[in-house]
Protein backbone atom coordinates (compact mmCIF):
# COMPACT_ATOMS: atom_id res chain seq x y z
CA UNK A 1 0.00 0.00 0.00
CA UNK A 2 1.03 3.26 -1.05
CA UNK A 3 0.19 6.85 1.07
CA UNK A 4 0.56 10.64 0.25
CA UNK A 5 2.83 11.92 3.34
CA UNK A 6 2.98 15.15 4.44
CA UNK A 7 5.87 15.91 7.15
CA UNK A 8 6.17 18.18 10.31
CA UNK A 9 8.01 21.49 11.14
CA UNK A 10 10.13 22.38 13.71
CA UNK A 11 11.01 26.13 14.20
CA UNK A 12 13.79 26.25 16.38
CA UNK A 13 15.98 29.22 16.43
CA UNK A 14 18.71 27.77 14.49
CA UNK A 15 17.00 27.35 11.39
CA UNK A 16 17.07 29.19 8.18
CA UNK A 17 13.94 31.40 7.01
CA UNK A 18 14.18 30.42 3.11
CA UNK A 19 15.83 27.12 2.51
CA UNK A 20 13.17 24.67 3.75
CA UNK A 21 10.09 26.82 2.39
CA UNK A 22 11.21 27.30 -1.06
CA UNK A 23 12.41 23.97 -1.46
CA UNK A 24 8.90 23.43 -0.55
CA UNK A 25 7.78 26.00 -2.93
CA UNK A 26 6.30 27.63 0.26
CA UNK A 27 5.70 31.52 1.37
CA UNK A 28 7.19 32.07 4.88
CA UNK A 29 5.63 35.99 5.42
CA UNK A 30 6.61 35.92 9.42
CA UNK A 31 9.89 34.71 8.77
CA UNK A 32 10.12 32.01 11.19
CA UNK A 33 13.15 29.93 11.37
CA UNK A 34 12.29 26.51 9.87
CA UNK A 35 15.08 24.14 10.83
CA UNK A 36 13.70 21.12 10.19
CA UNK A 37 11.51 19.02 7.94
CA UNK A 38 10.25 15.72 9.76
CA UNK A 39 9.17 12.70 7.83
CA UNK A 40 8.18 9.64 9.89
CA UNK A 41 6.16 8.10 13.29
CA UNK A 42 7.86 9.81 15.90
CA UNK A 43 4.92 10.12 18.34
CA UNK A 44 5.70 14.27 18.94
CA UNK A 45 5.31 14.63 15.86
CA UNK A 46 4.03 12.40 13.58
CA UNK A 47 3.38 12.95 10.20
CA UNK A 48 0.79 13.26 8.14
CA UNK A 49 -0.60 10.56 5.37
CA UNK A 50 -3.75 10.49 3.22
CA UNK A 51 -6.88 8.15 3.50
CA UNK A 52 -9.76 8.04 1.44
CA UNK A 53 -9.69 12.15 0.98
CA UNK A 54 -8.42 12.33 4.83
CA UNK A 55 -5.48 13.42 6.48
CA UNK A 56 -4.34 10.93 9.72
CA UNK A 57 -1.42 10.71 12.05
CA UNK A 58 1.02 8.03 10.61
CA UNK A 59 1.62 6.95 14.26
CA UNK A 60 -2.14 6.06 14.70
CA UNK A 61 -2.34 4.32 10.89
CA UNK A 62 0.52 1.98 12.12
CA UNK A 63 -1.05 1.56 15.58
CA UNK A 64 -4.04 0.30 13.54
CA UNK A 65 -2.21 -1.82 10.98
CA UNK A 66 1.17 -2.56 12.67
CA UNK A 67 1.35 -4.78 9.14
CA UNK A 68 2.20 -2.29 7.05
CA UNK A 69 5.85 -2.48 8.97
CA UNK A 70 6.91 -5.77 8.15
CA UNK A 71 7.32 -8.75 9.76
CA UNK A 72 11.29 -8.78 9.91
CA UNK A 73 10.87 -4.92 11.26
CA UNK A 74 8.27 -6.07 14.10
CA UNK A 75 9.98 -8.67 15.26
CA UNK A 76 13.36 -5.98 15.72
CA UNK A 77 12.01 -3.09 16.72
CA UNK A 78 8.07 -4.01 17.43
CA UNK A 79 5.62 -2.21 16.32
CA UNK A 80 7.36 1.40 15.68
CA UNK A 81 8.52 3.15 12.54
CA UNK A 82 12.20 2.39 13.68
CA UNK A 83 13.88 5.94 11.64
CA UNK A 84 13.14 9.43 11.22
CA UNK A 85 13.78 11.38 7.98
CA UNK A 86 14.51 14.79 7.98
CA UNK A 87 16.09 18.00 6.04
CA UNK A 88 17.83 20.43 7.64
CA UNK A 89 18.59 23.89 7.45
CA UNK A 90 21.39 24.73 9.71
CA UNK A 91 21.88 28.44 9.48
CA UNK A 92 23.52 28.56 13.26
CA UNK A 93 25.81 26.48 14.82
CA UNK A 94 23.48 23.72 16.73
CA UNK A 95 24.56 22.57 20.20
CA UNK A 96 27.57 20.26 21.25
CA UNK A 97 25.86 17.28 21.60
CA UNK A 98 25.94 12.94 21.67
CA UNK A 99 23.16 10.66 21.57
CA UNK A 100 22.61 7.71 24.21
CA UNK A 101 22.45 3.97 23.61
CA UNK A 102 19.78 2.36 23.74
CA UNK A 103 20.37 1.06 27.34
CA UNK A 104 20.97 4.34 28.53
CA UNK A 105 18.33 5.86 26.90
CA UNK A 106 15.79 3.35 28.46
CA UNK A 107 17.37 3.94 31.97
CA UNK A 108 17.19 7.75 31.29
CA UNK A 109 13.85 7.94 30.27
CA UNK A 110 12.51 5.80 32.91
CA UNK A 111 14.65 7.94 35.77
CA UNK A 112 12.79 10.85 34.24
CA UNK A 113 9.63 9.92 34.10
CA UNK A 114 9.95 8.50 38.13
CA UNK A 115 11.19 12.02 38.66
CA UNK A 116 7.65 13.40 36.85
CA UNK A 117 9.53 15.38 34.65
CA UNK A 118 6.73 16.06 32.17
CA UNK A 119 8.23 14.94 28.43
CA UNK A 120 8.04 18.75 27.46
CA UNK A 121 9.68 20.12 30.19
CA UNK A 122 12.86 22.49 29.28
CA UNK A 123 15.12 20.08 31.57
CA UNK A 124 13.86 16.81 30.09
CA UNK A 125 17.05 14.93 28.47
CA UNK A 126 15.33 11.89 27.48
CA UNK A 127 12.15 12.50 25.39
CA UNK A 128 11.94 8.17 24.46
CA UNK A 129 13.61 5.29 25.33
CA UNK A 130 15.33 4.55 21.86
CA UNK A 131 18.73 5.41 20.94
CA UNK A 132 19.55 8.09 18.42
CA UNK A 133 22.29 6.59 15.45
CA UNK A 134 22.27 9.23 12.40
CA UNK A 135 23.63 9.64 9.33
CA UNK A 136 23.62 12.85 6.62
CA UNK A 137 23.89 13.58 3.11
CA UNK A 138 24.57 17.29 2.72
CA UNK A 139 22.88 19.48 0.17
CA UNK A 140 25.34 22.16 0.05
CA UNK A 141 28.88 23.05 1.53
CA UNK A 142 28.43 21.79 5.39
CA UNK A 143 30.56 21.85 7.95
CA UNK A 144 30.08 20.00 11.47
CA UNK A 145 32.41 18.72 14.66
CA UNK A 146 32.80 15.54 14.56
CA UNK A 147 34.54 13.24 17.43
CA UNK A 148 37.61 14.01 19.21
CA UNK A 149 41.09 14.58 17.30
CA UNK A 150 43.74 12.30 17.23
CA UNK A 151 46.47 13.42 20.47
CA UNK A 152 48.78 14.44 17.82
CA UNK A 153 46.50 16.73 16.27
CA UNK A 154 44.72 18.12 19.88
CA UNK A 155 48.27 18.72 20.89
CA UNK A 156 49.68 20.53 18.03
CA UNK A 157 46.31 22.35 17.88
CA UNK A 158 46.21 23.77 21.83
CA UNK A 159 49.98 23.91 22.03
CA UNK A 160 50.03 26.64 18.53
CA UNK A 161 47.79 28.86 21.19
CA UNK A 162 49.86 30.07 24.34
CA UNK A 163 46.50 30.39 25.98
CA UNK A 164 45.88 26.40 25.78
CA UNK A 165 49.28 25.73 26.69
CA UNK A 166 48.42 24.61 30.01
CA UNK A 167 45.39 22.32 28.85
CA UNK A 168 47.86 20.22 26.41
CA UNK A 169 49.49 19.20 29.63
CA UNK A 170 47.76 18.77 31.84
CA UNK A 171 46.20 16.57 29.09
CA UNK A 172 49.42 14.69 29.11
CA UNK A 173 49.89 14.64 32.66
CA UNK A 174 46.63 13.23 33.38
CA UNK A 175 43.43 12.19 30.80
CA UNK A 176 41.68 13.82 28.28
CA UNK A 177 38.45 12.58 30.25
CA UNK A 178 39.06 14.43 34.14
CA UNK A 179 40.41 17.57 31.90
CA UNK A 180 37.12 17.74 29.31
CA UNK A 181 35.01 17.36 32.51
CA UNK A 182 36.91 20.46 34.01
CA UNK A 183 36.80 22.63 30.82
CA UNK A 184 32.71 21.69 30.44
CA UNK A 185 32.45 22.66 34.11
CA UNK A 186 34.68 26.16 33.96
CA UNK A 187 33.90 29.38 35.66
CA UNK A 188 33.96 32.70 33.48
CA UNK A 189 37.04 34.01 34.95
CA UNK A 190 38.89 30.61 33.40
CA UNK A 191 36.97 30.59 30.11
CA UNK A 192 38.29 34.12 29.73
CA UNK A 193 42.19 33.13 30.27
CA UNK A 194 41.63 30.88 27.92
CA UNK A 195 39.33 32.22 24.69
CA UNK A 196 40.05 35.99 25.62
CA UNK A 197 43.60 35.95 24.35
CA UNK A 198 42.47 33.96 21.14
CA UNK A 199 39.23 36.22 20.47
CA UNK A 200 41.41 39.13 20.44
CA UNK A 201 44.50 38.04 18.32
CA UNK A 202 41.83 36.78 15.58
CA UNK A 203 39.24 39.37 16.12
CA UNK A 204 40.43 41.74 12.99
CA UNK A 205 41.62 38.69 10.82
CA UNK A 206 37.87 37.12 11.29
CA UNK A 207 35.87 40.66 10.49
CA UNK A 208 38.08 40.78 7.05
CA UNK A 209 37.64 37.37 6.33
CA UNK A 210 41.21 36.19 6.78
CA UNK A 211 40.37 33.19 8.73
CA UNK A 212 40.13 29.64 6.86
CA UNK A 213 37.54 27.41 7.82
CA UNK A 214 40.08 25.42 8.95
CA UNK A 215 40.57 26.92 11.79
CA UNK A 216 39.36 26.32 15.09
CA UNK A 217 39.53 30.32 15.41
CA UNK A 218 37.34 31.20 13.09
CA UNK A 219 34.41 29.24 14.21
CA UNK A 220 34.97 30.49 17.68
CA UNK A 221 34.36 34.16 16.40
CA UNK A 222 31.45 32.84 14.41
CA UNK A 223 29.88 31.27 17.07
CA UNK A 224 30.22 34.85 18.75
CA UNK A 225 28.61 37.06 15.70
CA UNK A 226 25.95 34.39 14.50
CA UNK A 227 24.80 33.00 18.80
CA UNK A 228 25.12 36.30 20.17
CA UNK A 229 27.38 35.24 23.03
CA UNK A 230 28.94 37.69 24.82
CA UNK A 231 32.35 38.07 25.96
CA UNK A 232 31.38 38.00 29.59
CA UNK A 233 29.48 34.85 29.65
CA UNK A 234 31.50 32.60 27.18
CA UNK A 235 30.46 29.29 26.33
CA UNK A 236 32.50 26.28 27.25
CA UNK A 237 31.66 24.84 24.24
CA UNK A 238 33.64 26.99 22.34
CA UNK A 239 36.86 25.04 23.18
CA UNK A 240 34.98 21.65 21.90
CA UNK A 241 36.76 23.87 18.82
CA UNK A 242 40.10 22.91 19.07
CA UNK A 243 39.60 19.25 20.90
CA UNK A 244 37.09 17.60 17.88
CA UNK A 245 37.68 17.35 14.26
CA UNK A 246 36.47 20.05 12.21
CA UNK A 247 34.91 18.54 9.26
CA UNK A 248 33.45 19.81 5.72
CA UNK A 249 31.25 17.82 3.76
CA UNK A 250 30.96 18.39 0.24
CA UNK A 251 27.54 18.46 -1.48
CA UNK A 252 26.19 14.99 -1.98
CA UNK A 253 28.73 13.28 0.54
CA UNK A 254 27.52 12.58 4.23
CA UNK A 255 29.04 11.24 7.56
CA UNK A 256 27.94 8.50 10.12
CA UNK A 257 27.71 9.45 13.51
CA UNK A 258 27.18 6.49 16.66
CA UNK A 259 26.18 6.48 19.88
CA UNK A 260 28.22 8.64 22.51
CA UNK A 261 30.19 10.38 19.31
CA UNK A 262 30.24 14.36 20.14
CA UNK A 263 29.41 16.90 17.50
CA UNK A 264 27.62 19.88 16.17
CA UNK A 265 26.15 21.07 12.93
CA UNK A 266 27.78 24.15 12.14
CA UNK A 267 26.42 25.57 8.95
CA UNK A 268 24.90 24.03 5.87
CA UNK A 269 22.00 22.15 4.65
CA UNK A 270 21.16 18.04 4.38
CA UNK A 271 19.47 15.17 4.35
CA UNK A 272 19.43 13.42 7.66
CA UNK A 273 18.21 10.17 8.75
CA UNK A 274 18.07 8.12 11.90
CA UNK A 275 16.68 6.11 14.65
CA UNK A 276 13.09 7.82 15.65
CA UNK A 277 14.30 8.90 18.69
CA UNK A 278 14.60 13.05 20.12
CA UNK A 279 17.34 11.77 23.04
CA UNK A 280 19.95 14.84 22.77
CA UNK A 281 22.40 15.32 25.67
CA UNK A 282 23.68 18.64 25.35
CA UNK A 283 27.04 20.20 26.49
CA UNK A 284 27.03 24.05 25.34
CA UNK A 285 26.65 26.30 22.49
CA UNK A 286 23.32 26.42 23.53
CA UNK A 287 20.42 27.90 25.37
CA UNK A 288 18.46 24.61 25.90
CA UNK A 289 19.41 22.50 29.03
CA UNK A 290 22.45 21.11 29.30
CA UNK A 291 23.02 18.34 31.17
CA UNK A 292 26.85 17.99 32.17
CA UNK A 293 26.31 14.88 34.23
CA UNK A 294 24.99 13.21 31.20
CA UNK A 295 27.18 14.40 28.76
CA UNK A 296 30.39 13.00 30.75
CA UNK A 297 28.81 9.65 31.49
CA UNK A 298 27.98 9.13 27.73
CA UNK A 299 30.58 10.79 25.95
CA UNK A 300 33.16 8.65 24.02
CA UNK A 301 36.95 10.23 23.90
CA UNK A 302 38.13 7.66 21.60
CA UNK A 303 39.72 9.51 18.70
CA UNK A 304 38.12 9.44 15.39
CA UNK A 305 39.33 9.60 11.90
CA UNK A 306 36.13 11.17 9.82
CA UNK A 307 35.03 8.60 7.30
CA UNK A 308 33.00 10.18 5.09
CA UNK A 309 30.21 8.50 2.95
CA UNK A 310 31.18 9.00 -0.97
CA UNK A 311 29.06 10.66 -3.26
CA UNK A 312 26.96 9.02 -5.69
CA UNK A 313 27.99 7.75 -9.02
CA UNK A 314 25.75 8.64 -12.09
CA UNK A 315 25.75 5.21 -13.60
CA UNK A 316 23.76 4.00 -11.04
CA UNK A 317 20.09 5.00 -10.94
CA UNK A 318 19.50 3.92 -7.60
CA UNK A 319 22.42 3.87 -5.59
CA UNK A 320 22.70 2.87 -0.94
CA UNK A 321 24.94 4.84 0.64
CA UNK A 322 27.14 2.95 2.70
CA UNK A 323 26.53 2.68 6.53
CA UNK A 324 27.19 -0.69 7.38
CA UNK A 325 26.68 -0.04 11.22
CA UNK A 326 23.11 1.20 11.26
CA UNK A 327 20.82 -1.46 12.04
CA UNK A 328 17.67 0.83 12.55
CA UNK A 329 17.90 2.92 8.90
CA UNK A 330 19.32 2.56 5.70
CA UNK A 331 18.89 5.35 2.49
CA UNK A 332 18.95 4.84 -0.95
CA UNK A 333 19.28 7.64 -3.76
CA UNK A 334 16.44 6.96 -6.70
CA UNK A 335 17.94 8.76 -9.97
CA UNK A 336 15.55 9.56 -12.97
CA UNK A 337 14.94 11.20 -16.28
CA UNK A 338 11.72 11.64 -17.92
CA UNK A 339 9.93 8.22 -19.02
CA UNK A 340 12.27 6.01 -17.00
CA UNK A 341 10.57 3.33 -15.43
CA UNK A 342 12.14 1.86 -12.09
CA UNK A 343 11.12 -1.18 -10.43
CA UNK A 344 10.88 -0.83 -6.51
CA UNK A 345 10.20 -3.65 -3.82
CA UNK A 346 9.47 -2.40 -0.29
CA UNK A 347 10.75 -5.25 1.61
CA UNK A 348 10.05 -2.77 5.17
CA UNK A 349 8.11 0.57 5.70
CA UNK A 350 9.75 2.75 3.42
CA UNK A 351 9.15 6.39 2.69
CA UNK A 352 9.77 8.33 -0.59
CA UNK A 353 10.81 12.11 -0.83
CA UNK A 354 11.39 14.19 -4.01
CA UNK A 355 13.72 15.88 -3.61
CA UNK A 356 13.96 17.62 -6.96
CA UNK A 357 11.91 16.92 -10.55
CA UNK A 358 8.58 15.08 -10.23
CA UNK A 359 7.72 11.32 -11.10
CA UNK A 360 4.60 8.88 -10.71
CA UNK A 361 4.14 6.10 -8.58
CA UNK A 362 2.45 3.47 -11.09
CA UNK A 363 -0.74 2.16 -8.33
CA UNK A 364 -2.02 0.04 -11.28
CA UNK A 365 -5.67 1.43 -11.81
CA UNK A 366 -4.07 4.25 -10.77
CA UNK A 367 -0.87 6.50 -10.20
CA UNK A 368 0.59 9.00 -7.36
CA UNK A 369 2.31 12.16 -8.41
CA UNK A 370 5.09 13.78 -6.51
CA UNK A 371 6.80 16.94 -7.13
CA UNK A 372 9.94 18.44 -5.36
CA UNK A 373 9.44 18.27 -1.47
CA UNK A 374 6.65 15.88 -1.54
CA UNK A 375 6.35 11.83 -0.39
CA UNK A 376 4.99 8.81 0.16
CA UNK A 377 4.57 6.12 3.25
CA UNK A 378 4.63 2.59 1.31
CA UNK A 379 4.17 0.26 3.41
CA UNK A 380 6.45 -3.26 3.81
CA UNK A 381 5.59 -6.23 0.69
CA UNK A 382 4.80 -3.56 -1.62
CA UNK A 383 5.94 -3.70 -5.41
CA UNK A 384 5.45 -0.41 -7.45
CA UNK A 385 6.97 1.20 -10.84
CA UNK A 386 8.34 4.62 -10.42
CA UNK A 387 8.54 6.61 -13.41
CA UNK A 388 10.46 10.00 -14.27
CA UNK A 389 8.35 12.90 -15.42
CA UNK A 390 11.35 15.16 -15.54
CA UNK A 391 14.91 15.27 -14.48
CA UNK A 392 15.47 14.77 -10.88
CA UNK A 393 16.17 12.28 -7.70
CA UNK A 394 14.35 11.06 -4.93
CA UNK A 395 16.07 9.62 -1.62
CA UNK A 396 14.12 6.41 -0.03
CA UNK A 397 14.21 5.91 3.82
CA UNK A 398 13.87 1.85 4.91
CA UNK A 399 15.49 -0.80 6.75
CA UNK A 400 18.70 -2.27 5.87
């Protein structure tokens, strides 16, 4: 079975005003922010798909007709959508953040709720009891932290700064993990000995636009111009700069990110998709809660070397991007030209998004069009011909 799906909005401050709307061909006359575009089950906010002429919650279809999952998919994650689909606008830097495991997102959750923390409450950490695995594909030049550096690198990077000097060794002389948990944990008067010297050197260079992206230096001053911060009540996250890779992903390449992996978005738009979960434990950069505690007891200080996901090739209409350690998601990339005619098997709940150019589902007695920014829910056993109207690609959300 085949559904229209419309997705849900979420307008936090972050976002862009114009990206998601006129890729939805959209007016946005208040300007909000629209950050992101959700496509899936998740029970706060479920979308949308059509019925017999009616719009209905796709949480309460699959409550109803758990069959439309898939038997393999029920019997390994029940009866839940087990991803999330989403497009992003990330105009400002997002939090420094990791997601739980699973285990320690069902012994958060449940620790909350014995606490009667409502689930919308501005200190609530754990919003469901699944873990939060994600992957991207970016639709533009993006750049995001990513995982700690290797010690040569963190070295070479805080010992180039006098400032920092003292955080390389005592780095050395004891563990990355009892120093992070100081830095996160710093008064102003500390922050300040150690940004203030760095904010000032790079100040001028940064306002001409001498600063490569690079460096650590410039995305401190950005984060200063673009979150407002002031220089009297710094942000610890702003030395997550110089201790976690810096990464840019080209357009149409993307990036894996696990369980207890640190990062933030800092500028760009993409495609994102993971386990339907909203567990974030924050650590700065924000105004949301942030929940230190957490954050230390989750985080992993491995090192990481980026691996980023290659882009597409053109000789192959519908091509998987690689992410051979999610279990809950997997994305495909659905290439056409007007009048081709693609055969599709939806061995799990799998949902379609345009993402440019416009194409028919082929129903039999009948046929589904989608445009740019529009989808479908097809549910798990279902066979169906896609076929190009114009130029364009889709991306398909199921299980691996």
């Amino acid at each position: 079975m085949i559904f229209k799906l419309v997705g849900k909005f979420q307008h936090y401050d972050w976002g862009g005003e114009n990206f998601i709307p006129h890729w939805l061909k959209q007016s946005n006359p208040e300007q909000k922010p629209y950050a992101e575009y959700w496509l899936g089950a998740h029970r706060s906010a479920p979308s949308m798909i059509e019925f017999e002429g009616k719009w209905i919650a796709l949480d309460r279809v699959l409550d109803k007709a758990p069959k439309l999952l898939g038997d393999n998919a029920r019997e390994k994650f029940g009866d839940e959508l087990p991803y999330l689909l989403k497009i992003l606008d990330v105009q400002k830097p997002l939090s420094i953040q990791l997601h739980p495991t699973k285990k320690e997102a069902e012994f958060g959750f449940e620790k909350e709720n014995a606490q009667n923390i409502p689930l919308d409450a501005p200190n609530r950490t754990y919003k469901d009891r699944n873990h939060k695995p994600e992957m991207m594909i970016a639709l533009s030049d993006f750049w995001l932290l990513h995982g700690f550096r290797s010690p040569e690198e963190m070295f070479a990077t805080l010992n180039a700064r006098p400032s920092l000097q003292a955080l390389a060794q005592s780095i050395q002389a004891r563990s990355l993990a009892s120093v992070y948990g100081e830095i996160m944990q710093a008064d102003q008067a500390q922050l300040s000995q150690w940004l203030q010297p760095i904010i000032e050197e790079n100040r001028l260079a940064y306002q001409e636009d001498k600063l490569k992206l690079e460096n650590p230096d410039y995305w401190v001053l950005y984060c200063l111009e673009a979150m407002n911060i002031s220089e009297d009540k710094l942000d610890a996250g702003l030395l997550c700069f110089y201790l976690f890779n810096i990464v840019n992903v080209k357009k149409g390449e993307g990036i894996y990110q696990g369980a207890g992996l640190p990062h933030a978005y800092l500028r760009g738009q993409n495609i994102e998709l993971m386990a339907a979960s909203d567990n974030v434990i924050r650590g700065g950069l924000t105004p949301k809660y942030i929940d230190i505690p957490a954050l230390l007891n989750t985080i992993d200080y491995r090192p990481i070397t980026p691996q980023i996901i290659p882009e597409y090739s053109d000789d192959e209409p519908l091509h998987l991007y690689p992410t051979p350690l999610a279990q809950d998601f997997a994305l495909q990339r659905l290439g056409f030209k007007p009048f081709d005619e693609i055969g599709f098997r939806a061995t799990s709940a799998s949902i379609l998004l345009v993402m440019s150019g416009s194409l028919y589902i082929d129903l039999g007695e009948d046929s589904l069009y989608l445009t740019q920014g529009e989808a479908a829910f097809i549910g798990a056993d279902t066979e169906a011909e896609i076929i190009g109207e114009t130029d364009g690609y889709a991306v398909i959300a199921s299980l691996p």
